[in-house]
PDB file of N, CA and C in Angstrom:
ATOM      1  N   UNK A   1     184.147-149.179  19.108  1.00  0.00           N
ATOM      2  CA  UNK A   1     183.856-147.897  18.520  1.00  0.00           C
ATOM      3  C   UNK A   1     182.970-147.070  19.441  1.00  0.00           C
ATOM      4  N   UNK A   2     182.071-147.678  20.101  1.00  0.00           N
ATOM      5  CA  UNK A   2     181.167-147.093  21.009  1.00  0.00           C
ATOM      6  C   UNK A   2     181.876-146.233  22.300  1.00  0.00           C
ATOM      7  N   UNK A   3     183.006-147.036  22.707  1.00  0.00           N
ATOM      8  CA  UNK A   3     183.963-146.677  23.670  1.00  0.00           C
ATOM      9  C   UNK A   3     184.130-145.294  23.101  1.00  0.00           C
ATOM     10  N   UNK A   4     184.901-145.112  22.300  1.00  0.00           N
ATOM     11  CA  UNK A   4     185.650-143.716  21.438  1.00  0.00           C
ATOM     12  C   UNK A   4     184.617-142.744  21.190  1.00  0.00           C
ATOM     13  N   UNK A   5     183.531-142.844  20.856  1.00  0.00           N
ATOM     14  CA  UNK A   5     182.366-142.308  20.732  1.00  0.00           C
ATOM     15  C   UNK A   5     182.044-142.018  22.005  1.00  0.00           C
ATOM     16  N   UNK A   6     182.126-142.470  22.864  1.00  0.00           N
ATOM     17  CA  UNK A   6     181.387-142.073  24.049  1.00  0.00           C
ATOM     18  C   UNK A   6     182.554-141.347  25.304  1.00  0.00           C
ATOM     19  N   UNK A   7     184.009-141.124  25.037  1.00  0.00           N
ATOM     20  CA  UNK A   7     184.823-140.339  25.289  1.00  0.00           C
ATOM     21  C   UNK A   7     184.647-139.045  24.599  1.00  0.00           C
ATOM     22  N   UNK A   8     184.371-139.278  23.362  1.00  0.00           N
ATOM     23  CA  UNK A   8     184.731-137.998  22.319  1.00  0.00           C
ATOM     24  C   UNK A   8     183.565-137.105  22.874  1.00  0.00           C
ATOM     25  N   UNK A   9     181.926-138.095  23.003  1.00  0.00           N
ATOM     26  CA  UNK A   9     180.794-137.135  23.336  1.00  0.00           C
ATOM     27  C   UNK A   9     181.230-136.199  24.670  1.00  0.00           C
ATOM     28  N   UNK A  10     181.554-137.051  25.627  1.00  0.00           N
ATOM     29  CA  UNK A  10     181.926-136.670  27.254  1.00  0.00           C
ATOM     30  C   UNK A  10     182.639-135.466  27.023  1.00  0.00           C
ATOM     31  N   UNK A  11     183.547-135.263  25.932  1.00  0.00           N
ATOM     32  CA  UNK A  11     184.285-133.910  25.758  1.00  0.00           C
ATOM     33  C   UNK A  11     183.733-133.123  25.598  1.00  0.00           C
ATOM     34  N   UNK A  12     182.625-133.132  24.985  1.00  0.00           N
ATOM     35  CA  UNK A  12     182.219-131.816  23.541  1.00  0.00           C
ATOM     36  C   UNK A  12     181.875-130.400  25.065  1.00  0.00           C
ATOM     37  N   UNK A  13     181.187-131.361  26.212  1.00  0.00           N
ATOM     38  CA  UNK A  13     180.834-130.420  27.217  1.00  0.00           C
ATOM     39  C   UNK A  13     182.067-128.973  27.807  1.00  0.00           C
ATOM     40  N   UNK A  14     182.962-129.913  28.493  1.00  0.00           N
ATOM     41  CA  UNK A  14     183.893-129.277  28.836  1.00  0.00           C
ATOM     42  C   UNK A  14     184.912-128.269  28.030  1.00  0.00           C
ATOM     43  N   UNK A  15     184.481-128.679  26.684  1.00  0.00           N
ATOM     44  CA  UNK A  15     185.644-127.695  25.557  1.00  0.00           C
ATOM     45  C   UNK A  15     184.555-126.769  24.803  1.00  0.00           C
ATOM     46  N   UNK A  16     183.314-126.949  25.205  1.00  0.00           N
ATOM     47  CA  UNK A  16     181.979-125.914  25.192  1.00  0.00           C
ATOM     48  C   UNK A  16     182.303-124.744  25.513  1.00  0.00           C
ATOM     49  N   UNK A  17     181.948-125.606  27.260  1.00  0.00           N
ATOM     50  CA  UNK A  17     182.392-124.079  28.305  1.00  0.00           C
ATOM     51  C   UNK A  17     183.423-123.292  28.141  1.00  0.00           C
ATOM     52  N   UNK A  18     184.604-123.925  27.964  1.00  0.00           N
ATOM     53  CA  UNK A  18     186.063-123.092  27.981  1.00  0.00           C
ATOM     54  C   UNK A  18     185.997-122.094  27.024  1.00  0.00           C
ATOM     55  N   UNK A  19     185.199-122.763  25.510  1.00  0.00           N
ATOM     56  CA  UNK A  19     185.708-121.739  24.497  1.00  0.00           C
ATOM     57  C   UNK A  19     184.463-120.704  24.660  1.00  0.00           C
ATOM     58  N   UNK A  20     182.898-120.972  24.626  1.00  0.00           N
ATOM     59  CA  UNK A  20     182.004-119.999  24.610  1.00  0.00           C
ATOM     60  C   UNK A  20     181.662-119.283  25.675  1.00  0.00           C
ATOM     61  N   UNK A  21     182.109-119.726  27.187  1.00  0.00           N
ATOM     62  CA  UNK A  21     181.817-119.148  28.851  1.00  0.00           C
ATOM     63  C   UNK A  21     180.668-119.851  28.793  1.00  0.00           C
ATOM     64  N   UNK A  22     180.058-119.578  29.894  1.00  0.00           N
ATOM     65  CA  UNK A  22     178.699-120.053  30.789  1.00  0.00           C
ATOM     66  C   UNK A  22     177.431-119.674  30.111  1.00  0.00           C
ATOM     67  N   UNK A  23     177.557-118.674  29.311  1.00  0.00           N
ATOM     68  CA  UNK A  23     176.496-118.170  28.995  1.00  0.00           C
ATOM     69  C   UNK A  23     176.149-119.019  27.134  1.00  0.00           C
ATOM     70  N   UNK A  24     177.069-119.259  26.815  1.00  0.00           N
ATOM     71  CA  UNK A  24     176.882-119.647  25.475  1.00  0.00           C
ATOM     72  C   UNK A  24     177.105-121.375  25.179  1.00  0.00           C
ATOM     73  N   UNK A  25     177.804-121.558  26.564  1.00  0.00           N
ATOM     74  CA  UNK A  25     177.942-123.064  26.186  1.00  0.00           C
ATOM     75  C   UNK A  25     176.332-124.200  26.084  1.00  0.00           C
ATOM     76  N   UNK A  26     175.717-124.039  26.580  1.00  0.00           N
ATOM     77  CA  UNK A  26     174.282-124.558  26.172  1.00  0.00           C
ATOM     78  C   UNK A  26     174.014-124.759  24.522  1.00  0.00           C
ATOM     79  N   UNK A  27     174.050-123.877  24.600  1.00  0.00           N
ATOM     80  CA  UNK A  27     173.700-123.402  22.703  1.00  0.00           C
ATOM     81  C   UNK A  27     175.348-124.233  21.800  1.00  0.00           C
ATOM     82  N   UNK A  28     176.296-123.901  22.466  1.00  0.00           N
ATOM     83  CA  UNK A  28     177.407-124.755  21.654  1.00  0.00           C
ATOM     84  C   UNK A  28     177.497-126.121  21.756  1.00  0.00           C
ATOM     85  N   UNK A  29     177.086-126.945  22.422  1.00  0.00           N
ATOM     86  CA  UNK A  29     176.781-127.828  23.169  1.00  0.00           C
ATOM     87  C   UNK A  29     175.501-128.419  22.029  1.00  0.00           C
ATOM     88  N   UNK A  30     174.716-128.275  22.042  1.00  0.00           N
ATOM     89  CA  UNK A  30     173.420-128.716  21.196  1.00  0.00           C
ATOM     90  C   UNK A  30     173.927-128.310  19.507  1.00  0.00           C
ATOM     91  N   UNK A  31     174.795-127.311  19.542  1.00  0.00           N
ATOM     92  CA  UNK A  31     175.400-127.349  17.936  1.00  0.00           C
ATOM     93  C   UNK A  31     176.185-128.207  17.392  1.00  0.00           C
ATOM     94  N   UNK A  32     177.358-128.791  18.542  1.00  0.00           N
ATOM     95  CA  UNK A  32     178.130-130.041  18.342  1.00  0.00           C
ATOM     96  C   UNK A  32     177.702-130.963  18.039  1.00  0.00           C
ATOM     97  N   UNK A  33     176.535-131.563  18.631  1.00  0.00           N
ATOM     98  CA  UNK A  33     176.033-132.876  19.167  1.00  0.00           C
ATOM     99  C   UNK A  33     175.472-132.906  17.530  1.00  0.00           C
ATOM    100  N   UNK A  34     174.225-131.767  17.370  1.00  0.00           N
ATOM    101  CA  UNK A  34     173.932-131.886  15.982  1.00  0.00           C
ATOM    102  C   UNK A  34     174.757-132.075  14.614  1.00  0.00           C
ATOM    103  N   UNK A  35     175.963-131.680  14.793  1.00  0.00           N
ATOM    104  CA  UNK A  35     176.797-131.798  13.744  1.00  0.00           C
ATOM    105  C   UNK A  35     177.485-132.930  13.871  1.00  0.00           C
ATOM    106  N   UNK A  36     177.714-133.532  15.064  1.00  0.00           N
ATOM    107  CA  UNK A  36     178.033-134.789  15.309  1.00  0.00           C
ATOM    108  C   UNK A  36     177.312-136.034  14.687  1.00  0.00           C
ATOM    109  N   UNK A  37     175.583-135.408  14.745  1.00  0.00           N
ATOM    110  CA  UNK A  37     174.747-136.587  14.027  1.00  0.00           C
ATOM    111  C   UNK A  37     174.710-136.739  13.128  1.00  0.00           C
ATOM    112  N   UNK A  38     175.193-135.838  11.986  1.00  0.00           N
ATOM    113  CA  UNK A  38     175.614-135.723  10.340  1.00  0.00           C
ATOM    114  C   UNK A  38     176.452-137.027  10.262  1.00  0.00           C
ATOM    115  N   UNK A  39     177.424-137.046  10.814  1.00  0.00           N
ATOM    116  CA  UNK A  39     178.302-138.721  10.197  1.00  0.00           C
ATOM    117  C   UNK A  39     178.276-139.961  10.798  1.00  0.00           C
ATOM    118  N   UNK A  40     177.667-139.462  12.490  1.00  0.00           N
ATOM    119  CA  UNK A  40     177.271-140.416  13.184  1.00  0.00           C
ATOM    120  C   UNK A  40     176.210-141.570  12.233  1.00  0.00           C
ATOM    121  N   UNK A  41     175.510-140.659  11.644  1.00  0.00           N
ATOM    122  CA  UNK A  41     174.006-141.819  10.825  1.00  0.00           C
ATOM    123  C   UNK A  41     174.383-141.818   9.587  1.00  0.00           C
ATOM    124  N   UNK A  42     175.105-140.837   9.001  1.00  0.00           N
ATOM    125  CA  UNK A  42     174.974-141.264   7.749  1.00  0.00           C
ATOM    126  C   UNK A  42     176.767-142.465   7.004  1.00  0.00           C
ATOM    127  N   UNK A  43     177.649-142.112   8.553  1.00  0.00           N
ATOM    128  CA  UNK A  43     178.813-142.901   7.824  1.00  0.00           C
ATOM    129  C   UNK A  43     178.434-144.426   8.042  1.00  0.00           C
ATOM    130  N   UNK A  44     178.294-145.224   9.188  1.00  0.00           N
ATOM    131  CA  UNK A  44     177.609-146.237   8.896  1.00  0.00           C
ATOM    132  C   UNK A  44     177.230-147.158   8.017  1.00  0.00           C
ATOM    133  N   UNK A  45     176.308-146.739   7.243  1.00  0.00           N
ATOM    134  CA  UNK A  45     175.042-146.802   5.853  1.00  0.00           C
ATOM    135  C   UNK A  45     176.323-147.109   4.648  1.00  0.00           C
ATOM    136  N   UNK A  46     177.602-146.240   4.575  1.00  0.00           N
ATOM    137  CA  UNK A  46     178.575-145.793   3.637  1.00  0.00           C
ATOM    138  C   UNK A  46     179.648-146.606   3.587  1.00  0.00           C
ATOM    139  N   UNK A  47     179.549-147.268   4.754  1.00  0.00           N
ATOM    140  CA  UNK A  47     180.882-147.856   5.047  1.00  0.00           C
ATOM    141  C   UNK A  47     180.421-149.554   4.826  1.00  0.00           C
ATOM    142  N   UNK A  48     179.171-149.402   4.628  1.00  0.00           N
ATOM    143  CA  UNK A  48     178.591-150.918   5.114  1.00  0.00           C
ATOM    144  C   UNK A  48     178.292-151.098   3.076  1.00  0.00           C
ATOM    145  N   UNK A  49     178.052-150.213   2.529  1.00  0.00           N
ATOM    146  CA  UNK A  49     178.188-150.165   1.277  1.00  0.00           C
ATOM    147  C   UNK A  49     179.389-150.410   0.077  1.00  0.00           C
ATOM    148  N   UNK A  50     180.230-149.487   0.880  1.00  0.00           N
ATOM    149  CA  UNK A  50     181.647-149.832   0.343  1.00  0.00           C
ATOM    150  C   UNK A  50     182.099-151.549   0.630  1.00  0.00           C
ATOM    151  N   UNK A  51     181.379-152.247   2.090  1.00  0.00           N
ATOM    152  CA  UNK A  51     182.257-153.160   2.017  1.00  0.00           C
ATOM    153  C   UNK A  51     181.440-154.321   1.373  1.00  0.00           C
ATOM    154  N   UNK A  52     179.909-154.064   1.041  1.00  0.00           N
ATOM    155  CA  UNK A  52     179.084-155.178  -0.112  1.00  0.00           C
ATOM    156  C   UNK A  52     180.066-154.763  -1.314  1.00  0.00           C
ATOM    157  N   UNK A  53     180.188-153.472  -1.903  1.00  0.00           N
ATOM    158  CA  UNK A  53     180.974-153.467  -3.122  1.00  0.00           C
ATOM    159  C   UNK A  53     181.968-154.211  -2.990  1.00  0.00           C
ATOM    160  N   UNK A  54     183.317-154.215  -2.543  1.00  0.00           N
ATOM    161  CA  UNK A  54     184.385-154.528  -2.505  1.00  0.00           C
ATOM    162  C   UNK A  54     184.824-155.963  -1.478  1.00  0.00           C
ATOM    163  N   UNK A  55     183.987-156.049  -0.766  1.00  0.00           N
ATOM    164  CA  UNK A  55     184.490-157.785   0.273  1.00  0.00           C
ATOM    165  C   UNK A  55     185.364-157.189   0.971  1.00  0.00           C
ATOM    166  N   UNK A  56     186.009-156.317   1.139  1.00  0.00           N
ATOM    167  CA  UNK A  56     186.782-156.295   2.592  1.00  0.00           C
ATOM    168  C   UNK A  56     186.671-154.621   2.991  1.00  0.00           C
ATOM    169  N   UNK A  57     187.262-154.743   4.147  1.00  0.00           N
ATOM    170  CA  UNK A  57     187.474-153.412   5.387  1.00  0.00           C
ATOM    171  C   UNK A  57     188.313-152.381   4.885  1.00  0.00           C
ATOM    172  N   UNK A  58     189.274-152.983   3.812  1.00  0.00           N
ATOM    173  CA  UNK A  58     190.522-151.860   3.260  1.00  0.00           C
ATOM    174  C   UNK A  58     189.970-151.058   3.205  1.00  0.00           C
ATOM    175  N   UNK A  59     189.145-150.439   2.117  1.00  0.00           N
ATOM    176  CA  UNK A  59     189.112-149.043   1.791  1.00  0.00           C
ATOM    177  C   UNK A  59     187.904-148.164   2.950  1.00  0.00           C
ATOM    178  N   UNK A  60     187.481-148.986   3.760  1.00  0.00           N
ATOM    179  CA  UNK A  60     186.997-148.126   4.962  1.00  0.00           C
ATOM    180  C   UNK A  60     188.004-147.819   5.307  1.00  0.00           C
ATOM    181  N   UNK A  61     188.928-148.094   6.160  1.00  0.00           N
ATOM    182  CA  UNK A  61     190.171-147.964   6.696  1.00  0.00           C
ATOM    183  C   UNK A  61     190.823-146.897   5.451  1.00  0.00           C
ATOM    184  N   UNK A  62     190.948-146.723   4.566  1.00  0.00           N
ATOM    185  CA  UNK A  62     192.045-146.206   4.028  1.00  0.00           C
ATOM    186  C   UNK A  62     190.928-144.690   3.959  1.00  0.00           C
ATOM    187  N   UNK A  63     190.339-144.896   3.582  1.00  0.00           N
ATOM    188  CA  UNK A  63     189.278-143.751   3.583  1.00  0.00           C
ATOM    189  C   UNK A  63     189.178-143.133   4.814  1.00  0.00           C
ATOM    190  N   UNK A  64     188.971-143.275   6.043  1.00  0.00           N
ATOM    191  CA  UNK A  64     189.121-142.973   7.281  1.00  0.00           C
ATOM    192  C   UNK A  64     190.789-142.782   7.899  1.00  0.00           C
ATOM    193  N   UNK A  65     191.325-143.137   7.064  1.00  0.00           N
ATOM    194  CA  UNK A  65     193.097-142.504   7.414  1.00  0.00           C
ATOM    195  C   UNK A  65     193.241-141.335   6.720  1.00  0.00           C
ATOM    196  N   UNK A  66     192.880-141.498   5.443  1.00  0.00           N
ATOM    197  CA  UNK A  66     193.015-140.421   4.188  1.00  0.00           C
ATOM    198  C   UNK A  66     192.292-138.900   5.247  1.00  0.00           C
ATOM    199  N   UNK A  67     191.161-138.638   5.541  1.00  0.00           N
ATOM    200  CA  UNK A  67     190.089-138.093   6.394  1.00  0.00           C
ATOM    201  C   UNK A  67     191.104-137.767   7.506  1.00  0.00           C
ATOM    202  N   UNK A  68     191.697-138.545   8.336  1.00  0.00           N
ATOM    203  CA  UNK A  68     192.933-137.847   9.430  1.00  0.00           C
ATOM    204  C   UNK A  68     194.101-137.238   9.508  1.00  0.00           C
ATOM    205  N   UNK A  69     194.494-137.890   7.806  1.00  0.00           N
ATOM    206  CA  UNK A  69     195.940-137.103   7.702  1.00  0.00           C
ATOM    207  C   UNK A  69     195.405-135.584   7.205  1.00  0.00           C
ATOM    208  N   UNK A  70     194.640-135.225   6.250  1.00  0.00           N
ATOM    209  CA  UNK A  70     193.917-134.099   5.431  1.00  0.00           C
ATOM    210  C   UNK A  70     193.609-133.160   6.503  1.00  0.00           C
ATOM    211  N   UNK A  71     192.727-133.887   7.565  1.00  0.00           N
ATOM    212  CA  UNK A  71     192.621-132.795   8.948  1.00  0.00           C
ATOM    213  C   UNK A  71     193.720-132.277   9.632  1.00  0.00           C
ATOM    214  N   UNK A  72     194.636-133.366   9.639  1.00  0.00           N
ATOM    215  CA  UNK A  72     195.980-133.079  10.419  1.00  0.00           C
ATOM    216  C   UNK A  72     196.186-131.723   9.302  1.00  0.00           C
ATOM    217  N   UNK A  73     196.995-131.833   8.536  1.00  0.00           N
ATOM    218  CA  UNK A  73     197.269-131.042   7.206  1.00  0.00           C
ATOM    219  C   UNK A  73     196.632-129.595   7.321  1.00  0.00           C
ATOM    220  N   UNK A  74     195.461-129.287   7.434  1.00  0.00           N
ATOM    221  CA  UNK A  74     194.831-128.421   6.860  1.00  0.00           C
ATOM    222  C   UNK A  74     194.641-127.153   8.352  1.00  0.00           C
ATOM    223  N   UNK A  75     194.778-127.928   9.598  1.00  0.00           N
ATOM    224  CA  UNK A  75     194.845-127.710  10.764  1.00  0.00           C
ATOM    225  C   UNK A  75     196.371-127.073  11.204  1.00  0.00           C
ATOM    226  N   UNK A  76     197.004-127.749  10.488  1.00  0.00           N
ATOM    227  CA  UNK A  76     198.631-127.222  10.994  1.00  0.00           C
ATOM    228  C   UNK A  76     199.460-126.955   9.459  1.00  0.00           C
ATOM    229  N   UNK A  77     198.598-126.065   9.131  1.00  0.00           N
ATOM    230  CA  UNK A  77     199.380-125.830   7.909  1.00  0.00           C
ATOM    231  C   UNK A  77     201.078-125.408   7.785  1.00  0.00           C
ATOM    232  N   UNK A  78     201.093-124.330   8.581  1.00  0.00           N
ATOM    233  CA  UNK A  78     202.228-124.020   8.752  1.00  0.00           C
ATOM    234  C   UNK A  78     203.403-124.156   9.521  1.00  0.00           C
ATOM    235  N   UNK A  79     202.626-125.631  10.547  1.00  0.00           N
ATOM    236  CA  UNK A  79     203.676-126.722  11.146  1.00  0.00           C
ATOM    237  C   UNK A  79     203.662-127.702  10.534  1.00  0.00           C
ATOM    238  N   UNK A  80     203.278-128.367   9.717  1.00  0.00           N
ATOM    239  CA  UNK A  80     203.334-129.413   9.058  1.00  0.00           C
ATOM    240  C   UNK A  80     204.667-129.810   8.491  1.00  0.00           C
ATOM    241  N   UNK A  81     204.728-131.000   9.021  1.00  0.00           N
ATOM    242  CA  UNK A  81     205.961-131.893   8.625  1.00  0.00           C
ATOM    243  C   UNK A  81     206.155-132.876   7.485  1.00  0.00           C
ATOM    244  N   UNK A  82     206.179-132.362   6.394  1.00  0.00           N
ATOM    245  CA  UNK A  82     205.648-132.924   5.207  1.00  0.00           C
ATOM    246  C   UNK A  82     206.297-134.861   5.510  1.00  0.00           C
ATOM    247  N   UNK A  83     207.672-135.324   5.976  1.00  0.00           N
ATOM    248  CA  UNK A  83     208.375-136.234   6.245  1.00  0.00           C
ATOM    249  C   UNK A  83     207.045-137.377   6.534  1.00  0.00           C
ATOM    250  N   UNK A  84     207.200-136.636   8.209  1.00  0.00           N
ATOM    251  CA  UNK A  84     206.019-137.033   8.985  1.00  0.00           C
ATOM    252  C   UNK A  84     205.035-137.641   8.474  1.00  0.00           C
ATOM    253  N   UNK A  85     203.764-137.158   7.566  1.00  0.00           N
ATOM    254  CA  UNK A  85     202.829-137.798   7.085  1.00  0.00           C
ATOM    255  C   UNK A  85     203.186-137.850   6.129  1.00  0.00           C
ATOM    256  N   UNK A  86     204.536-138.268   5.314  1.00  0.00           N
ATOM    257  CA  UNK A  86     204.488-139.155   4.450  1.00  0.00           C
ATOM    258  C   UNK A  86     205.066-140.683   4.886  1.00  0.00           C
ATOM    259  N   UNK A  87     205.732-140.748   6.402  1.00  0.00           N
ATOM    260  CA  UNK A  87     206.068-141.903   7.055  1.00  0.00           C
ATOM    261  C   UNK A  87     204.978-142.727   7.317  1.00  0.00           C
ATOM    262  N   UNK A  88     204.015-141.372   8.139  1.00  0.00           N
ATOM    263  CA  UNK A  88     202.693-141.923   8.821  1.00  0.00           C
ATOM    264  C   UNK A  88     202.247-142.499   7.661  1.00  0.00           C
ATOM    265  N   UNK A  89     201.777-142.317   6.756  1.00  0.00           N
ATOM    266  CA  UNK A  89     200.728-142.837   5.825  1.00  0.00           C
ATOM    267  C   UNK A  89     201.255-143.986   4.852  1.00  0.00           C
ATOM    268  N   UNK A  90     203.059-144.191   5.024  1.00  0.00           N
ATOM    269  CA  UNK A  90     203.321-145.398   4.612  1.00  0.00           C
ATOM    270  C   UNK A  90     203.234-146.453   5.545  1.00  0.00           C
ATOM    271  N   UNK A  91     202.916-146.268   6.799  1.00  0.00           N
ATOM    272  CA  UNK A  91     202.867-147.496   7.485  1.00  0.00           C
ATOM    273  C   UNK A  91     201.604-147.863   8.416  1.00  0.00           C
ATOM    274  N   UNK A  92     200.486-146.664   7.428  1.00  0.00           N
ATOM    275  CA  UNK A  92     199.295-146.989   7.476  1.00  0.00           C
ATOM    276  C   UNK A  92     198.811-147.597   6.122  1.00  0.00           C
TER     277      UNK A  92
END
């Protein structure tokens, strides 16, 4: 997980600059990171809860798929392939 986390951080720089220029990426840059620390600390704590309730990993996992298809969805509304994530999510 640390791996993926530490690709995803390496990005936030370069897709800073592109979208705000030189002058604003500093400031976009320190806004990411902060909003990044919202689930960074608090999913953790949530996930480690769900799995004392319940004894297994499922519903982290299903909860964290549910969370990717919804983004997918809400992001490409008007490309969305309804088929598609209903395949994807049966063979997740």
């Amino acid at each position: 997980m640390g791996l993926f986390d530490g690709c995803f951080i390496s990005l936030l720089g370069p897709i800073a600059f592109d979208i705000c220029g030189r002058s604003g990426a500093t400031q976009a840059i320190g806004f990411l990171l902060g909003m990044c620390s919202i689930p960074l600390t608090v999913g953790p704590p949530i996930a480690g809860l769900l799995y004392d309730h319940t004894g297994n990993y499922f519903h982290n996992c299903l909860t964290r798929t549910n969370n990717i298809i919804r983004e997918y969805v809400l992001m490409n509304k008007e490309q969305t392939n309804v088929l598609f994530i209903l395949v994807l999510y049966r063979l997740i």
